[in-house]
Protein backbone atom coordinates (compact mmCIF):
# COMPACT_ATOMS: atom_id res chain seq x y z
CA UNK A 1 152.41 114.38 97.07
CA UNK A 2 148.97 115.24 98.06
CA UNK A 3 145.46 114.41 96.39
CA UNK A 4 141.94 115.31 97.05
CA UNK A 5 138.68 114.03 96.40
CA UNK A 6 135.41 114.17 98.04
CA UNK A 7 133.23 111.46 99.61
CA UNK A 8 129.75 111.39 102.02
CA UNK A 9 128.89 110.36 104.97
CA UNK A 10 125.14 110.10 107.00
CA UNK A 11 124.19 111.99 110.10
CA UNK A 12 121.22 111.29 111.31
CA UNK A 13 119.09 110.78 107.97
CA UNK A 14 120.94 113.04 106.01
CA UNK A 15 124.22 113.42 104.08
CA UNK A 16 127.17 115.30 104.76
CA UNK A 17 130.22 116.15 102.80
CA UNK A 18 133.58 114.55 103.84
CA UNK A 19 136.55 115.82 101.98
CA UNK A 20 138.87 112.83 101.71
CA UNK A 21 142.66 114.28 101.67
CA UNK A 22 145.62 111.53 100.78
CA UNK A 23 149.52 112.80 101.67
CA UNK A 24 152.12 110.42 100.85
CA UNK A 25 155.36 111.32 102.46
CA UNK A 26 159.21 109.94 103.52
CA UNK A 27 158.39 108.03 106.74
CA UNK A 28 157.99 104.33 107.68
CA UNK A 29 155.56 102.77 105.38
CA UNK A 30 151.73 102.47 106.31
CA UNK A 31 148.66 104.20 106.54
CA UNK A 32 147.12 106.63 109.52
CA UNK A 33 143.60 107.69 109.22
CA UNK A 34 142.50 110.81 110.94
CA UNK A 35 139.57 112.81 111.47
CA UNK A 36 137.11 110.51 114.02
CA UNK A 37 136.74 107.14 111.99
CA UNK A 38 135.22 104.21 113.35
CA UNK A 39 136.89 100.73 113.61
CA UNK A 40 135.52 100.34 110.10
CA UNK A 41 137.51 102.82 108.87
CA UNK A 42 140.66 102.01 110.33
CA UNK A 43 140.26 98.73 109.33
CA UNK A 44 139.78 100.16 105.72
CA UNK A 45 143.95 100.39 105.36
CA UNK A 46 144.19 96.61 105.13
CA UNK A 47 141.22 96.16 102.35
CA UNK A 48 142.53 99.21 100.35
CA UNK A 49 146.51 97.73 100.56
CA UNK A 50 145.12 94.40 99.16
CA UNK A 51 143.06 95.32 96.20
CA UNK A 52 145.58 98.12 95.02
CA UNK A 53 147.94 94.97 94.92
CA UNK A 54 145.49 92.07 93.84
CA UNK A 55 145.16 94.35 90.96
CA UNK A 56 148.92 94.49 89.72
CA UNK A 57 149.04 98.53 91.05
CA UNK A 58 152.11 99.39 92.78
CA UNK A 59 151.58 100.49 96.49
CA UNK A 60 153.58 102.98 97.45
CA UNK A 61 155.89 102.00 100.26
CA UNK A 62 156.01 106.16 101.73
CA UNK A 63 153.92 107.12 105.02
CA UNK A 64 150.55 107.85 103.78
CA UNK A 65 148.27 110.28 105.73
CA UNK A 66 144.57 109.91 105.19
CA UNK A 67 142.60 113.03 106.84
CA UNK A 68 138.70 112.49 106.75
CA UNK A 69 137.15 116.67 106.81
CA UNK A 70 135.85 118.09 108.80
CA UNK A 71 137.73 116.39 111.56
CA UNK A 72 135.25 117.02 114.94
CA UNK A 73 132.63 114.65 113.01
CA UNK A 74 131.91 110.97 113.94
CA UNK A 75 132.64 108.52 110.68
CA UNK A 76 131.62 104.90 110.07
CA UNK A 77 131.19 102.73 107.65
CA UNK A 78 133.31 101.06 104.77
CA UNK A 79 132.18 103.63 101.95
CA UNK A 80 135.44 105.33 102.63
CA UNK A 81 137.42 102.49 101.17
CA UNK A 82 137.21 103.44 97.69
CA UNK A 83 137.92 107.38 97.81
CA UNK A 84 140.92 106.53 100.07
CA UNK A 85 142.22 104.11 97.57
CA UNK A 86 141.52 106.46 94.37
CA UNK A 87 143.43 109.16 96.70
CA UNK A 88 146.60 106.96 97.04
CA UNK A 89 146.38 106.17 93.23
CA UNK A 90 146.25 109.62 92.21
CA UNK A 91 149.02 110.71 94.94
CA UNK A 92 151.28 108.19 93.57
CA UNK A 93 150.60 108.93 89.76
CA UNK A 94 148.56 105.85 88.65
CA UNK A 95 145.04 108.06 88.44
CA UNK A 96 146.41 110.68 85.97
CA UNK A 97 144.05 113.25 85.15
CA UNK A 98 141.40 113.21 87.87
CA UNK A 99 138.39 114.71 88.12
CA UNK A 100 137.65 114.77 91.93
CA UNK A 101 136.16 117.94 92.06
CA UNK A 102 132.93 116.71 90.34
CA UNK A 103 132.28 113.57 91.87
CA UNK A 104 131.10 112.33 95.23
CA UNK A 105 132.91 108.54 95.28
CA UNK A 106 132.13 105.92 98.04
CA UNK A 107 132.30 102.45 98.07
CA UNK A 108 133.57 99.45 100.01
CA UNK A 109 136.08 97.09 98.71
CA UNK A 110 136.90 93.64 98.65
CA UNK A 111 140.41 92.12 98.76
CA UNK A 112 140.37 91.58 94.96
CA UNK A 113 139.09 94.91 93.97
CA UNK A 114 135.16 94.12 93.82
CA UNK A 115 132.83 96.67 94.88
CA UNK A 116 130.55 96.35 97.53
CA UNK A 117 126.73 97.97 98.19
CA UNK A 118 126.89 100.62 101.12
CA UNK A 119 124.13 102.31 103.51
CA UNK A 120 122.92 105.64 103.46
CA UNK A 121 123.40 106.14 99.23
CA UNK A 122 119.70 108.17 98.79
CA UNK A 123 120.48 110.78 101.79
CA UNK A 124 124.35 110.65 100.27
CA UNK A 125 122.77 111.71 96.50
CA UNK A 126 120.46 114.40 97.22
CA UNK A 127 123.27 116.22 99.60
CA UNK A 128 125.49 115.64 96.18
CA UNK A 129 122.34 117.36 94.05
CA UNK A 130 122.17 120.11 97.15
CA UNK A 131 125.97 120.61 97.29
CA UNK A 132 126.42 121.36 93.39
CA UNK A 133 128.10 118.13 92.66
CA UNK A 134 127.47 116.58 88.91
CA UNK A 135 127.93 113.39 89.90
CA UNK A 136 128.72 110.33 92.12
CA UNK A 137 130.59 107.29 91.80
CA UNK A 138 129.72 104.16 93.64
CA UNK A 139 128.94 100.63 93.70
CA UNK A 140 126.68 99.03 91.03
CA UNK A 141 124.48 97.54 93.48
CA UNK A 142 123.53 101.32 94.55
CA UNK A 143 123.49 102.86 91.41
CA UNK A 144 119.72 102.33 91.41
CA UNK A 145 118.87 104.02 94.66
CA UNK A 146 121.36 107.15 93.84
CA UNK A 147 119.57 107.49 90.47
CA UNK A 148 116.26 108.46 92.37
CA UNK A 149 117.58 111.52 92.30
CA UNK A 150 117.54 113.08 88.90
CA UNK A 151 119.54 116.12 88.65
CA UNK A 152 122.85 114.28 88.94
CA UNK A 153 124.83 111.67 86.96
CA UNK A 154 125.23 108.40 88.25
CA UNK A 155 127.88 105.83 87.71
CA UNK A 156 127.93 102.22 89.21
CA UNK A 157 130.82 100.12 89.28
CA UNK A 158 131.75 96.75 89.89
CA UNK A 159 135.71 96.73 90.55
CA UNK A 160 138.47 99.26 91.29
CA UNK A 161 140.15 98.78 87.99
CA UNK A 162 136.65 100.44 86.03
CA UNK A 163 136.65 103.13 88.45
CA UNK A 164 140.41 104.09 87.71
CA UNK A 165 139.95 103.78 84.04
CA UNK A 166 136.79 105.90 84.16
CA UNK A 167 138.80 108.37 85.77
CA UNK A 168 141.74 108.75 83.53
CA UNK A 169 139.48 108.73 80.75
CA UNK A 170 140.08 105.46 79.29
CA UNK A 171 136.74 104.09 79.68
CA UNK A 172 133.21 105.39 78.48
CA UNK A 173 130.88 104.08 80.99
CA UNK A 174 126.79 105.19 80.55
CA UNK A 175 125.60 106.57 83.82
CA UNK A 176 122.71 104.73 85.58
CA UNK A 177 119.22 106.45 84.49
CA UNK A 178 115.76 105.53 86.21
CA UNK A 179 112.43 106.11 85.17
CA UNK A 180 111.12 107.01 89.22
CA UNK A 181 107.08 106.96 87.96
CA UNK A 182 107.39 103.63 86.63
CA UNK A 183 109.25 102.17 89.98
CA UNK A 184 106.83 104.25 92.02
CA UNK A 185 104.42 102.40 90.56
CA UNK A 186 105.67 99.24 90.46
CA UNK A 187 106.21 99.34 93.93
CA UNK A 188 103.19 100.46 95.08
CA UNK A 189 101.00 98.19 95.45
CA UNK A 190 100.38 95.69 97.99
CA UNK A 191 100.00 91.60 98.24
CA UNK A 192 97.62 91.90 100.74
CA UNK A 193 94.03 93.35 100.58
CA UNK A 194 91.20 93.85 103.27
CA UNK A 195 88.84 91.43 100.90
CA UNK A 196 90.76 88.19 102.84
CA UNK A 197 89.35 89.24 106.09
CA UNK A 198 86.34 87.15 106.96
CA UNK A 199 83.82 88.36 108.76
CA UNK A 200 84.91 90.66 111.91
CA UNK A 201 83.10 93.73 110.17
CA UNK A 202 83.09 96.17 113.40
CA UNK A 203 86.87 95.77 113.90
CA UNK A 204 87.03 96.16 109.82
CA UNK A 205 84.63 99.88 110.49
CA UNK A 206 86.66 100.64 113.68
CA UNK A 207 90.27 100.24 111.45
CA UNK A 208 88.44 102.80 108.60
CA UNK A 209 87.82 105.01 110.90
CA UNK A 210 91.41 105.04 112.51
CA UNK A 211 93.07 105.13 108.87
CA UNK A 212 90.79 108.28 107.80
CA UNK A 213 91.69 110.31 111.35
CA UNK A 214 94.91 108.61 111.72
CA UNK A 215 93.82 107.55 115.00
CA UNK A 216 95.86 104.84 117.27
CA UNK A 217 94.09 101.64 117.46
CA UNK A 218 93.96 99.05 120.94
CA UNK A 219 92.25 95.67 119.64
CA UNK A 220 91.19 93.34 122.32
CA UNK A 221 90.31 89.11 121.35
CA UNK A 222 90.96 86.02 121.85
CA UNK A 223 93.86 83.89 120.37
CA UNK A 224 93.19 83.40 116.73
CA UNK A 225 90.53 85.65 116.00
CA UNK A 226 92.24 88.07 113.33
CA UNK A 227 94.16 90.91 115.33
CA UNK A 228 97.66 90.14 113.51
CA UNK A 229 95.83 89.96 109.94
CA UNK A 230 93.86 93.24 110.31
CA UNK A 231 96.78 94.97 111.81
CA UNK A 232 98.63 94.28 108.74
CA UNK A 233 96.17 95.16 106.06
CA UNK A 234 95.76 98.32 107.66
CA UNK A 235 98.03 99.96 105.96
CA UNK A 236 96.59 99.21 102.22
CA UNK A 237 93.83 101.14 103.14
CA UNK A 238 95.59 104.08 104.42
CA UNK A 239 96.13 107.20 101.91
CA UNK A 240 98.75 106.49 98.78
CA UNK A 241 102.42 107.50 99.62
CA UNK A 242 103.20 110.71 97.72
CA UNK A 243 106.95 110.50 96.29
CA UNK A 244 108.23 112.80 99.13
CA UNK A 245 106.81 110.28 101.81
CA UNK A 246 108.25 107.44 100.10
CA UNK A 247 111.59 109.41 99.57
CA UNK A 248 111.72 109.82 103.17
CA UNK A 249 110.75 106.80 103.88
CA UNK A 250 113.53 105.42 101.45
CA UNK A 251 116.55 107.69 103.42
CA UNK A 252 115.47 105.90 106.96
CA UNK A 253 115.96 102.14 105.32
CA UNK A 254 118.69 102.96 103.76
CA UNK A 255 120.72 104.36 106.78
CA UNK A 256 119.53 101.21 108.59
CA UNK A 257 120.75 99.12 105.88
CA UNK A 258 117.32 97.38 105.27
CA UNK A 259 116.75 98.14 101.69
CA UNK A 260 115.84 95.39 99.48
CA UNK A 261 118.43 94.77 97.44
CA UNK A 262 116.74 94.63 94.25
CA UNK A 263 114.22 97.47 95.26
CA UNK A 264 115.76 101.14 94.99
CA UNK A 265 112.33 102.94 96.13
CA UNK A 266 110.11 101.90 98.97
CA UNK A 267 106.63 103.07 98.08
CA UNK A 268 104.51 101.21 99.97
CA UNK A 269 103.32 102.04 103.50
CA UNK A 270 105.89 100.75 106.48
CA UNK A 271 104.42 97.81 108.54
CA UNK A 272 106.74 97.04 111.80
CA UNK A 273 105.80 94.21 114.29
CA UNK A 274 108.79 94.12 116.37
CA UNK A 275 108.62 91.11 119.19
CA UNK A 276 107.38 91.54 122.83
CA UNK A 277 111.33 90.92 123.75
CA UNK A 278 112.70 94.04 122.17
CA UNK A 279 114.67 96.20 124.28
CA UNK A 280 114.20 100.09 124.41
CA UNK A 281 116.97 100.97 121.80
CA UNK A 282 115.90 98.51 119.38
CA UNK A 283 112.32 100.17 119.54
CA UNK A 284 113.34 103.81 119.72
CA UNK A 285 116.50 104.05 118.31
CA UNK A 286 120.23 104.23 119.54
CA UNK A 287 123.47 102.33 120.17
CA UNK A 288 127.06 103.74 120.41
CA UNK A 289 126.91 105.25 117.20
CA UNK A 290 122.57 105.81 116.95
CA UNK A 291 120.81 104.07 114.24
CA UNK A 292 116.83 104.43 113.57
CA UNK A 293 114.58 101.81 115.67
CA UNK A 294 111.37 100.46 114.99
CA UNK A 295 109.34 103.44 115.43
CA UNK A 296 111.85 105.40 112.91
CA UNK A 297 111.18 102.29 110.50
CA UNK A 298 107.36 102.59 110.97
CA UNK A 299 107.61 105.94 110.07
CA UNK A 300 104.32 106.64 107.68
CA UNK A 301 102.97 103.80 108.04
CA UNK A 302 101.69 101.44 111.11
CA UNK A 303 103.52 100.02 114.02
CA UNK A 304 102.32 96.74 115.54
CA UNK A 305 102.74 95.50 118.80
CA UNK A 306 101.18 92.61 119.40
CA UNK A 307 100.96 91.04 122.53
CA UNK A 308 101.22 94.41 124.42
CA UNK A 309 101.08 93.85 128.25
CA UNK A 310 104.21 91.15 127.33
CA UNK A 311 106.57 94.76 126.31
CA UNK A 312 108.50 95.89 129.21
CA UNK A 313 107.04 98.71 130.75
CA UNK A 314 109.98 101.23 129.92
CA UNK A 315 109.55 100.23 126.25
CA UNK A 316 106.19 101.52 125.86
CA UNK A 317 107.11 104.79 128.03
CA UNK A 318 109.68 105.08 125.60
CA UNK A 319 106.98 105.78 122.89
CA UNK A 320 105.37 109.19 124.69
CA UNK A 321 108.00 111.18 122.79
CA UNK A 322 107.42 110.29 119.16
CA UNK A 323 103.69 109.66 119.54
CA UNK A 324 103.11 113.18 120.90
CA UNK A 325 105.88 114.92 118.46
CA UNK A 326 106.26 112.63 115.55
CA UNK A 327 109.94 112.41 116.01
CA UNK A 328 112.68 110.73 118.18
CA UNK A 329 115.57 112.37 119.68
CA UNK A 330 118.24 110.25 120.64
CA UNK A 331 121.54 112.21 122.77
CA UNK A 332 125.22 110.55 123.31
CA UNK A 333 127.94 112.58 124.84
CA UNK A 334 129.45 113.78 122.06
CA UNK A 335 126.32 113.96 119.18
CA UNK A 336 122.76 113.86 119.66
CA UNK A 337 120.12 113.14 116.09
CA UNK A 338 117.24 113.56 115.49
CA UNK A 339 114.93 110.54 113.31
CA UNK A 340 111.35 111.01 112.04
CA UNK A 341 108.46 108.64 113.46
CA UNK A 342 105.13 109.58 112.76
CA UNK A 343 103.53 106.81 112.43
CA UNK A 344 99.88 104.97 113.50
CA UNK A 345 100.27 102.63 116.68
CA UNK A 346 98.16 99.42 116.57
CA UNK A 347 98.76 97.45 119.71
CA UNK A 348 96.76 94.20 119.75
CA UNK A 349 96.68 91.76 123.35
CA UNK A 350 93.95 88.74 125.01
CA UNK A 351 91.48 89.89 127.40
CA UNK A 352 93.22 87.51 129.87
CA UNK A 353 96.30 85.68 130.19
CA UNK A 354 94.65 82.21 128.92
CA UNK A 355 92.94 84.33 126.05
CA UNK A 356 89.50 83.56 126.52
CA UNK A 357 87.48 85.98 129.22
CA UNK A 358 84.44 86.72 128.03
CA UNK A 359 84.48 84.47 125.18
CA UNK A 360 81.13 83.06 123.73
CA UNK A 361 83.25 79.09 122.76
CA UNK A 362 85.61 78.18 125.32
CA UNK A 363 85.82 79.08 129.25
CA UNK A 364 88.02 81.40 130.94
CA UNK A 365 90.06 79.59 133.59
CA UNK A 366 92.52 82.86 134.83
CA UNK A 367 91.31 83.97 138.76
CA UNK A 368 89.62 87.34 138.87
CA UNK A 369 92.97 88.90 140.52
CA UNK A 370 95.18 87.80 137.52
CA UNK A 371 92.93 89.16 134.96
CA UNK A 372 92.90 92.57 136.44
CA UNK A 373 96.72 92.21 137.24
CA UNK A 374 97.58 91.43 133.16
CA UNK A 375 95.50 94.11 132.28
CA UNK A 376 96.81 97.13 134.27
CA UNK A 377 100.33 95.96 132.37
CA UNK A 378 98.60 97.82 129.57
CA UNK A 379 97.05 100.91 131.18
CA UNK A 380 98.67 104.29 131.67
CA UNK A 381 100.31 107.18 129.70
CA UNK A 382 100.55 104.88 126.73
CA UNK A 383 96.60 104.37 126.63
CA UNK A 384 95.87 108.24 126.70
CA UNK A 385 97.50 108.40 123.53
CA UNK A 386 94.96 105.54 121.75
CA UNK A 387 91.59 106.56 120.19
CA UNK A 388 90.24 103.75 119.67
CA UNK A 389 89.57 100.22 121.23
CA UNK A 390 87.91 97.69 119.48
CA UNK A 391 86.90 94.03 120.73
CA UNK A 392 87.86 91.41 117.94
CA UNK A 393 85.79 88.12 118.96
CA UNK A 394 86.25 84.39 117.52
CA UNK A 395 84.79 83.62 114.36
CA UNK A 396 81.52 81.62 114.03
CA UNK A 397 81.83 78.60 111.66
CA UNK A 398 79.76 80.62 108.94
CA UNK A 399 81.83 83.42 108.77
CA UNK A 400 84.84 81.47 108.02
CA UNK A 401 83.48 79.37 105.73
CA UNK A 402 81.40 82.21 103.68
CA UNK A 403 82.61 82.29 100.04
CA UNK A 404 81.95 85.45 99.30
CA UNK A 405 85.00 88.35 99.36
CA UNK A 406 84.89 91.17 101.74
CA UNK A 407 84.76 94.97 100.66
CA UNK A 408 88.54 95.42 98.89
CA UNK A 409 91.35 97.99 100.62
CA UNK A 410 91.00 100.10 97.11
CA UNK A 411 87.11 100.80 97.50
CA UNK A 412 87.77 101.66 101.85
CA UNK A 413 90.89 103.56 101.01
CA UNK A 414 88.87 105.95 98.58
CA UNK A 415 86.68 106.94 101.57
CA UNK A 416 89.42 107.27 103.84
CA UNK A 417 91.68 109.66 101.02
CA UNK A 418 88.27 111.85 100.76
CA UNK A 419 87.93 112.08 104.35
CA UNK A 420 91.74 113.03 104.71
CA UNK A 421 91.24 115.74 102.28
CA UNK A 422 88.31 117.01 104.42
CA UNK A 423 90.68 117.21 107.44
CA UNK A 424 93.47 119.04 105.28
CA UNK A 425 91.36 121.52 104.53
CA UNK A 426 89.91 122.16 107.72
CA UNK A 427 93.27 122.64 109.08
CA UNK A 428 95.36 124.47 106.60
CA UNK A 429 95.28 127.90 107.92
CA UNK A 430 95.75 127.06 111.69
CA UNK A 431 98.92 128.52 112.64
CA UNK A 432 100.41 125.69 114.75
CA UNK A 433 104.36 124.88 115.68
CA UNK A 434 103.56 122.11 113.61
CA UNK A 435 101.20 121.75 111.22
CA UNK A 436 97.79 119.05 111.91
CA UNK A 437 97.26 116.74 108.75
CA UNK A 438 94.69 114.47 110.53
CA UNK A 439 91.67 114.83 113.43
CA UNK A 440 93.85 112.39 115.84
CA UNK A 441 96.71 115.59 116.02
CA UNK A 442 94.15 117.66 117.78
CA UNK A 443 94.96 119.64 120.87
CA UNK A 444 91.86 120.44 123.31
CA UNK A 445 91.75 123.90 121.99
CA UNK A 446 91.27 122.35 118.29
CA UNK A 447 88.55 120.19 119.65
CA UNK A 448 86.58 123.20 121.27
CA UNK A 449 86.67 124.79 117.91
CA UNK A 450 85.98 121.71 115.52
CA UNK A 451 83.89 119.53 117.65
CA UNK A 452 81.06 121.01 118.44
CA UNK A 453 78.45 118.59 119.71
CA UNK A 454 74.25 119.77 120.65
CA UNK A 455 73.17 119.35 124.41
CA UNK A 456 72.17 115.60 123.43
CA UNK A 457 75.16 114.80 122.06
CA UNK A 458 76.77 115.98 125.52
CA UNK A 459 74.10 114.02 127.44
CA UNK A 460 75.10 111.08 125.81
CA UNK A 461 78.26 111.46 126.55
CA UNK A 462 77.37 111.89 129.70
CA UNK A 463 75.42 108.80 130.16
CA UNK A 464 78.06 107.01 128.77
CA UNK A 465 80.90 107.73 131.49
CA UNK A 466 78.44 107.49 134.19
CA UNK A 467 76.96 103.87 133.30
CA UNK A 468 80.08 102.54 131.53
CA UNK A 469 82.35 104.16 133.85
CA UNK A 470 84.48 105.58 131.18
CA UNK A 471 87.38 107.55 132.61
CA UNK A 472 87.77 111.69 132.05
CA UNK A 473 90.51 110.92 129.04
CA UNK A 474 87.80 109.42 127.37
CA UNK A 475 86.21 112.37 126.07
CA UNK A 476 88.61 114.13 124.24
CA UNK A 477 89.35 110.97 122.26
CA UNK A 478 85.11 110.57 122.07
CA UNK A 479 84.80 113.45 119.78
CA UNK A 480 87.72 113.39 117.82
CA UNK A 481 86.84 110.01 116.60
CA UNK A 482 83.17 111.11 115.91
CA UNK A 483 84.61 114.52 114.40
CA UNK A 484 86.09 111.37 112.15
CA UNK A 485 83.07 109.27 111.67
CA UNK A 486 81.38 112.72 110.53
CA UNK A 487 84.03 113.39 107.49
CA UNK A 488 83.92 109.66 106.28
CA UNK A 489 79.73 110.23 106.42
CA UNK A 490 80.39 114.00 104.35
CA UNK A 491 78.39 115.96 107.56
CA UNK A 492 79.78 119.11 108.30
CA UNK A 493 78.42 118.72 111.83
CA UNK A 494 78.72 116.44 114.97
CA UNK A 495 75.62 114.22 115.20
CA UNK A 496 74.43 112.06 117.99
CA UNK A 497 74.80 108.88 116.05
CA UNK A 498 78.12 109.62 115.56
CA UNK A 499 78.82 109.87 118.97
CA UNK A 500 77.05 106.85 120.09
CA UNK A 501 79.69 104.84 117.46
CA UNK A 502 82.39 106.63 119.10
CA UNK A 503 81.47 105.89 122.77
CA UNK A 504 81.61 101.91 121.47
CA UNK A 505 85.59 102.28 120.52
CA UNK A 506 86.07 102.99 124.45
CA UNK A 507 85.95 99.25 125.29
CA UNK A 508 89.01 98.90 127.08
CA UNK A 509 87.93 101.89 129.19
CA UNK A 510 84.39 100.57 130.18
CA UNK A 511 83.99 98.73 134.02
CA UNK A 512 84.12 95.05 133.31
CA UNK A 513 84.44 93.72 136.69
């Protein structure tokens, strides 16, 4: 007796079909999975043997083969629990008429036949919708996220014994229909808006600036002054998510398991601040079987690392890759994937150890030597990818107690959406490996052509290196960022006044001892 259905699995960020085939057979009793499952899987035979029985089905006491196609790719997961147990019922006569060949089924069980959420439903739909499939079968709990996608049907369930009625036709169960403008919307908007900051108004210019030329942003204070809360309200005033960002966006949480349960769509921009402590994988991506890291979960939106000389130095090499490429390739001996992070880096850290060099309220008290040491821990490849650098000082007692609200994210986000579609049209036509969408992906070639600057503009510059003793990597990121500052002032052209605001984001590169 032999049955056949069809299930999904994730590789990478996308879905893959996994025909689920169920022998039964003379033999000694039990079950044998094949076809590269994980200890999840295996472990599957004792959930599936439980509910069949905690719901009054006879189990069939025969040798039952389970083969997970194709056989040469990695499973995991417990979303093979309830096609392998729909496969036994139908192989042993209790599912009577099925309908396999139309559905994608997946789903975890419990002991007394419950259903339980799984990871990885959005990329597992649209493969279903690409595949032909009409529709899926799953747990209630994901019936939400599948319904994103439109062009199939979706059925949640709660328990085994729904699912076999559904399939031998004895129950009429509605499928699961979204409206995905309304949740778009919903979802959309933010808690959090630029208005709360007070004062700091040339780190508030300095973050426009980076949103509208996606630039990477260094921000150098003192304990307390407002790094963490500008970091995060960055992303309100970056450009609205378009549905196929936040669909995107949507697959990566879902395959890491950190959708919100009661959220099916995530339409807001990303905002990671992983801790100092993290280890490479956790930042980049990986494990036995890979799973997406922080920069993966950043991915169009901002990642924050706060504290930055504190990361281990091989953590922030780690980041070269996906800043310069916008993805992360992560290889094992047997698979290697592929996850998308393109994303804006905000790194935050003190002047000094104590916090306070330079600071206009309390006194320095770190020797000369450590200074310098704790500040080389954040200088190197990592810095030539960062446009900007911005010092954030304490507050005086009138800005924090002023009353009155600072520009809101909506009003700075409108001039940072215009100057974005300045920059998209500029670049449309260049025929690139991969296409530029913002001033910060400029190669030096792209700068020779769009930034052209007058002979004073290049004497400033000039001036600049030699009395602040700004270093040669400097001036690439110089005129991008005033190639910037130009499309958020409308000017077609370079000015010198644009270029003197870019020279002051080169803080961190200026001689300070």
């Amino acid at each position: 007796m032999l049955s056949k259905l069809y299930s999904a699995s994730v590789y990478g960020i996308d879905g893959f079909l996994v025909t689920v085939e169920v022998d039964l057979s003379m033999g000694l009793p039990g079950i044998n999975i094949v076809g590269l499952p994980d200890t999840a899987i295996k472990e599957s035979q004792h959930r599936i043997q439980a509910a069949i029985r905690n719901n009054g089905y006879p189990f069939p006491l025969r040798k039952i083969t389970v083969n997970l196609a194709p056989a040469d790719m990695k499973k995991e997961g417990a979303a093979f629990d309830l096609p392998i147990a729909c496969g036994i019922l139908s192989a042993f006569g209790i599912i009577r008429q099925p309908s396999f060949e139309k559905f994608i089924i997946l789903g975890e069980l419990a002991l007394d036949g419950l259903l339980r959420p799984v990871k990885g439903v959005l990329s597992m739909s649209l493969m279903a919708k690409q595949l032909g499939f009409s529709g899926i079968i799953l747990p209630k709990e994901n019936a939400k996220e599948a319904a994103i996608v439109k062009e199939i049907s979706v059925f949640g369930f709660s328990h085994l014994n729904e699912v076999v009625n559904f399939l031998n036709g004895s129950l009429n169960w509605e499928k699961t229909e979204i409206n995905i403008n309304d949740i778009f919307n919903t979802y959309s908007e933010y808690n959090i808006d630029f208005s709360e900051v007070k004062g700091q108004l040339h780190a508030k210019r300095a973050l426009e600036i980076a949103a509208a030329g996606s630039h990477n942003v260094l921000m150098i204070g003192p304990p307390g002054a407002g790094k963490t809360m500008l970091a995060k309200r960055l992303v309100t005033i970056l450009p609205k998510m378009e549905l196929e960002e936040a669909l995107e966006t949507t697959k990566i949480h879902s395959v890491a398991g950190l959708l919100p349960s009661n959220q099916s769509l995530i339409a807001t921009r990303p905002f990671r601040s992983p801790h100092h402590s993290i280890s490479e994988a956790g930042l980049i991506g990986g494990g036995a079987v890979p799973k997406p890291g922080e920069v993966s979960l950043a991915h169009n939106g901002v990642l924050f690392l706060d504290e930055l000389p504190e990361f281990h130095r091989d953590v922030l090499e780690s980041l070269r890759q996906p800043l310069e490429d916008g993805f992360i390739t992560i290889g094992r001996s047997k698979l290697t994937v592929s996850y998308p992070a393109r994303f804006m880096l905000v790194a935050a850290m003190n002047p000094c150890p104590c916090g306070y060099f330079g600071d206009l309220y309390k006194t320095c008290t770190c020797p000369i030597t450590a200074v310098k040491k704790y500040r080389q821990k954040a200088s190197g490849p990592l810095l030539d990818r960062i446009d900007i650098h911005i010092e954030v000082p304490s507050l005086k007692f009138e800005e924090l107690s002023s009353k009155e609200p600072g520009e809101s994210s909506e009003k700075i986000r409108e001039r940072v959406e215009k100057a974005r579609k300045i920059q998209l049209e500029r670049f449309k036509g260049l025929k690139k490996r991969k296409p530029i969408f913002a001033n910060s992906q400029m190669d030096h070639k792209d700068i020779k052509k769009f930034c052209e600057i007058s002979e004073k503009s290049q004497n400033l510059i000039k001036l600049a290196m030699e009395k602040f003793g700004l270093s040669a990597r400097a001036y690439d990121r110089i005129l991008k960022v005033a190639r910037t500052i130009a499309d958020l002032e409308g000017e077609e052209k370079i000015k010198e006044n644009h270029i003197a605001e870019a020279i002051q984001y080169r803080s961190f590169d200026k001689i300070i001892f």
